[in-house]
Protein backbone atom coordinates (compact mmCIF):
# COMPACT_ATOMS: atom_id res chain seq x y z
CA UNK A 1 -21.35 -84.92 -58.16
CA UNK A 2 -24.44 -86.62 -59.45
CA UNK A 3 -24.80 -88.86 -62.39
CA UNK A 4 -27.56 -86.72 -63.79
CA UNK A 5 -25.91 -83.35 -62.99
CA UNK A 6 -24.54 -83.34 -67.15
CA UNK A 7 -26.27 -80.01 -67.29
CA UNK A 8 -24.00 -77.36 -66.92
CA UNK A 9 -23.26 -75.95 -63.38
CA UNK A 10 -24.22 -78.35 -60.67
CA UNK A 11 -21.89 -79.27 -58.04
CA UNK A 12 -23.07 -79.90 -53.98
CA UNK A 13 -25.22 -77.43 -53.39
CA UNK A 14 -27.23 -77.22 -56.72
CA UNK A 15 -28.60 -79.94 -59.16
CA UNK A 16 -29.21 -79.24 -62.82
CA UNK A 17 -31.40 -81.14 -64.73
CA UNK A 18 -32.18 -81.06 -68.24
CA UNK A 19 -34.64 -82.56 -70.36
CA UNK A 20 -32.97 -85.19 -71.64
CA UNK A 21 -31.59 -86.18 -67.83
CA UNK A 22 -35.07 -85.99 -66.33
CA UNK A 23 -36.35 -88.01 -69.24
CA UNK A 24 -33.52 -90.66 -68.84
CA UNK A 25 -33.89 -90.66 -65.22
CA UNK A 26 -37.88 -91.86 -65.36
CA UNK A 27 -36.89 -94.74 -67.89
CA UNK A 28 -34.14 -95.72 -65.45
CA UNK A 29 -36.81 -95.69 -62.38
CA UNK A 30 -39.47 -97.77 -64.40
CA UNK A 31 -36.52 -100.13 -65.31
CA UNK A 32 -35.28 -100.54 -61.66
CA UNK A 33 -39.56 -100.94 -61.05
CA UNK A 34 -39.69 -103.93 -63.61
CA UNK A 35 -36.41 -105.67 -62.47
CA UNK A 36 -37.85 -106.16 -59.19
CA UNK A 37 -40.64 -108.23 -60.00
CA UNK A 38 -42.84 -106.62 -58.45
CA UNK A 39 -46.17 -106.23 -59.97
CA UNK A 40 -48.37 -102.99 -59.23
CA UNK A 41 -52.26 -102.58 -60.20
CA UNK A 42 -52.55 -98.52 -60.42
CA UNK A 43 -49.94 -95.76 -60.29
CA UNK A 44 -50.58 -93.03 -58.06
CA UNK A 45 -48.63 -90.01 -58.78
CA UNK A 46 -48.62 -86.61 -56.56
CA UNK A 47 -49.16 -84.10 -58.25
CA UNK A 48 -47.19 -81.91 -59.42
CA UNK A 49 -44.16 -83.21 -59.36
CA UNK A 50 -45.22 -86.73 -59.33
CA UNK A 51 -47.57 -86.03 -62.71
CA UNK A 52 -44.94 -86.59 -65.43
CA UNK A 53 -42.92 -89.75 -64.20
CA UNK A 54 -46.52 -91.11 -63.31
CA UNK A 55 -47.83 -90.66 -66.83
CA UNK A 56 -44.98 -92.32 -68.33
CA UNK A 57 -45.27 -95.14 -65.60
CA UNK A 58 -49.06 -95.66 -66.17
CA UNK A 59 -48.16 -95.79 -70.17
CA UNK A 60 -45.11 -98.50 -69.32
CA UNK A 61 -46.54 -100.33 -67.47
CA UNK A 62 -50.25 -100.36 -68.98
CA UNK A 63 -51.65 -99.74 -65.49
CA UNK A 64 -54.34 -96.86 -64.57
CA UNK A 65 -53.11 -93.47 -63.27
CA UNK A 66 -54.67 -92.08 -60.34
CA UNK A 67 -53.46 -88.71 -59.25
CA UNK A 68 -53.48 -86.81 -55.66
CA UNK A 69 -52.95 -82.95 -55.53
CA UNK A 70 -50.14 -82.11 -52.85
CA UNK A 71 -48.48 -78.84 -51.94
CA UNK A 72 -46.08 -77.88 -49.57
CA UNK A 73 -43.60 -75.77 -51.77
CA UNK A 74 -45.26 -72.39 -51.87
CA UNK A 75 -43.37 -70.16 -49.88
CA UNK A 76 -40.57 -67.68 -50.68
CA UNK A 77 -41.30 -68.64 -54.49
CA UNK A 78 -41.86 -72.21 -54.14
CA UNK A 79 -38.23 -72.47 -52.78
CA UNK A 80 -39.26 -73.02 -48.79
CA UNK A 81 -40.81 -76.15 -47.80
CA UNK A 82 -44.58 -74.75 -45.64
CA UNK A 83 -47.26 -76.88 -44.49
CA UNK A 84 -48.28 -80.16 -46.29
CA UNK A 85 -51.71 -79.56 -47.62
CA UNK A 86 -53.55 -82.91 -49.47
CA UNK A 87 -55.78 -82.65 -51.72
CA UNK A 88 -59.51 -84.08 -50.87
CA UNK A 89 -59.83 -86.02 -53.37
CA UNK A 90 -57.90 -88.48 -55.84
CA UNK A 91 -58.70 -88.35 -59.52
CA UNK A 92 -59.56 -91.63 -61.41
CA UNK A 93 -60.62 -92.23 -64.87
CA UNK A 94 -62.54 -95.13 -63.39
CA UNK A 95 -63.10 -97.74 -60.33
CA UNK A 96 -61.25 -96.94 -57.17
CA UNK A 97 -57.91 -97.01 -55.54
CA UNK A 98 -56.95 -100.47 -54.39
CA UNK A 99 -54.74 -103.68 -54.78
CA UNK A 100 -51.27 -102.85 -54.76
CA UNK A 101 -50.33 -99.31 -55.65
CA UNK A 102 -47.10 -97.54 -56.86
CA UNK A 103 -46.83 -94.52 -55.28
CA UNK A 104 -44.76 -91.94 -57.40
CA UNK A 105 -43.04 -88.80 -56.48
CA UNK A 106 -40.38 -86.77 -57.88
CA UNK A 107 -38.10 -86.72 -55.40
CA UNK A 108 -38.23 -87.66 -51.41
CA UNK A 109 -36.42 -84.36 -49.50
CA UNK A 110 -37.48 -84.18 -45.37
CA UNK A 111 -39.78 -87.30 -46.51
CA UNK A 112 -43.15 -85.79 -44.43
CA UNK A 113 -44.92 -86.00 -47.78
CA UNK A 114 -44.03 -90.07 -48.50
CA UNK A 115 -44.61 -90.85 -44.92
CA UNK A 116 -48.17 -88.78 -44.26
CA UNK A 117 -49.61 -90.28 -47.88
CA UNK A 118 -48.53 -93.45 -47.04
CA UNK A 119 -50.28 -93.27 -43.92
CA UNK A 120 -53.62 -91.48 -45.39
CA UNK A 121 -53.48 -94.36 -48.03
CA UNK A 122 -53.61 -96.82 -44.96
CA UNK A 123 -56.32 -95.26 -43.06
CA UNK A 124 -58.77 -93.98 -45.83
CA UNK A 125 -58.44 -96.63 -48.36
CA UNK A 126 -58.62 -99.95 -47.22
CA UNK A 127 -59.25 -101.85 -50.50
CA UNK A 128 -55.47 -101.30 -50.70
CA UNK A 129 -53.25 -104.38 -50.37
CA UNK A 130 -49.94 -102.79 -50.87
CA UNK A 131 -47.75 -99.54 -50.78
CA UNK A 132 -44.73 -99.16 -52.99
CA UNK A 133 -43.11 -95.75 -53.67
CA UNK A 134 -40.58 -94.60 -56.36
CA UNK A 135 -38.86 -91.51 -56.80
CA UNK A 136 -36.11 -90.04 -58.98
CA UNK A 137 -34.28 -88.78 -56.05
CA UNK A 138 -33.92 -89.56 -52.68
CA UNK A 139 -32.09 -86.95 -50.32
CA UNK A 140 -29.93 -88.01 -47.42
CA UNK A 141 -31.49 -85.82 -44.98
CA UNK A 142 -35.12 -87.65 -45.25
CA UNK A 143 -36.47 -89.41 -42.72
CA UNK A 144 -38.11 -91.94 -45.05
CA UNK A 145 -36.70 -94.16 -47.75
CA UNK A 146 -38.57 -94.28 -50.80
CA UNK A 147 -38.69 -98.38 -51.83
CA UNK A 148 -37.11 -97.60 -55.27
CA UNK A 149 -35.06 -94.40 -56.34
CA UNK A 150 -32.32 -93.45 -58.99
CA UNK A 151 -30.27 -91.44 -57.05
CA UNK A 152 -29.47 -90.91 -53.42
CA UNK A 153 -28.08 -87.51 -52.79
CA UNK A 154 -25.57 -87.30 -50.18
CA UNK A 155 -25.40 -83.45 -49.94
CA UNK A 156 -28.99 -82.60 -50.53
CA UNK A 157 -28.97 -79.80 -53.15
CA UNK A 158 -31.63 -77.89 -54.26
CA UNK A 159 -32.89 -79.82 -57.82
CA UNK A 160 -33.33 -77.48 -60.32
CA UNK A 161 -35.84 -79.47 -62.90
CA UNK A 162 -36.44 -78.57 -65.82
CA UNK A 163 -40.03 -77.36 -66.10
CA UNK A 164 -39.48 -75.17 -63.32
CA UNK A 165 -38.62 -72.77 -66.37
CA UNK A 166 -42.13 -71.92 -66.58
CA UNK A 167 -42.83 -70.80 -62.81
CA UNK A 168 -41.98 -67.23 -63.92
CA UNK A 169 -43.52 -67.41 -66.99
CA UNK A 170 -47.08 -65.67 -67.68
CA UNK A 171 -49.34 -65.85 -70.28
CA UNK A 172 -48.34 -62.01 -71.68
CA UNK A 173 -44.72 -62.99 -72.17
CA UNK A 174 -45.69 -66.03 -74.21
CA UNK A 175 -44.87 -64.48 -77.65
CA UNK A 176 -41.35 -63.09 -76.87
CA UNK A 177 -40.45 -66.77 -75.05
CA UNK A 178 -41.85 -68.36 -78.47
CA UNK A 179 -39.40 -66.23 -80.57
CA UNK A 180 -35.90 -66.86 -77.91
CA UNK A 181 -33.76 -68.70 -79.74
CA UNK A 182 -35.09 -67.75 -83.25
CA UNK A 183 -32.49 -65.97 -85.53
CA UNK A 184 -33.49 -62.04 -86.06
């Protein structure tokens, strides 16, 4: 069973996450990140599942965010892995990718994703010096290891994060989610 599985439920085939795990898990990335000693110029997160352990990394490490759009989980209710799609562009506050770069993910799972940005970094940016990636998890059954992760998952089970509470949610059921949990 994993170390972050303290939510309720999870066992081989199914991960739990709560908050307080996920938020624990990014601190213990950006700590394993810093105790290497090595030194990144930009963060570049991929979004979305990349966007919130990149914020806190860009804010940790007092380094500009960059972020790239990437999608592959839309099918069957974003529970099927389709076709990789990359966004055209990566967003920037200012300047331009390049030095050495931290490449953040959530999680590394067939590892197509890592291994086809890491390439389109290579080819289309070549003020680039450097490629490191971090994730929170790394599954057994990728074909790529990320160069710094929390947890390796032996069994690969589905990861069940946290904010994926609000994939069913719509704007009209806002009020009645507001009120759950409120005494009547």
């Amino acid at each position: 069973m994993s170390a972050l599985s303290s939510a309720g439920g999870s066992d081989d085939a199914h991960l739990w996450v709560s908050w307080d795990d996920y938020h624990r898990a990014i601190e213990r990335l950006a700590l394993m990140v810093h105790e290497s000693g090595w030194k990144f110029d930009q963060v570049l997160c991929l979004a979305r599942g990349g966007l919130r352990p990149g914020d806190a990394f860009s804010r940790i490490f007092d380094v500009p965010l960059a972020i790239l759009s990437t999608s592959s989980y839309r099918e069957d209710g974003g529970t099927r892995q389709g076709e990789l799609d990359i966004g055209e562009f990566i967003a920037m506050s200012r300047g331009s990718l390049g030095g050495k770069v931290l490449l953040i993910d959530d999680l590394v799972d067939s590892g197509v994703t890592l291994e086809r940005i890491q390439r389109h970094l290579k080819s289309s940016y070549p003020a680039i010096t450097e490629v490191k990636s971090a994730v929170i998890w790394c599954k057994a059954c990728s074909t790529i290891r990320p160069d710094f992760y929390v947890e390796y998952l032996a069994t690969n089970p589905w990861i069940h994060q946290p904010f994926e509470e609000y994939d069913g949610l719509r704007p009209h059921q806002l009020h009645a989610w507001l009120k759950r949990g409120e005494p009547t």
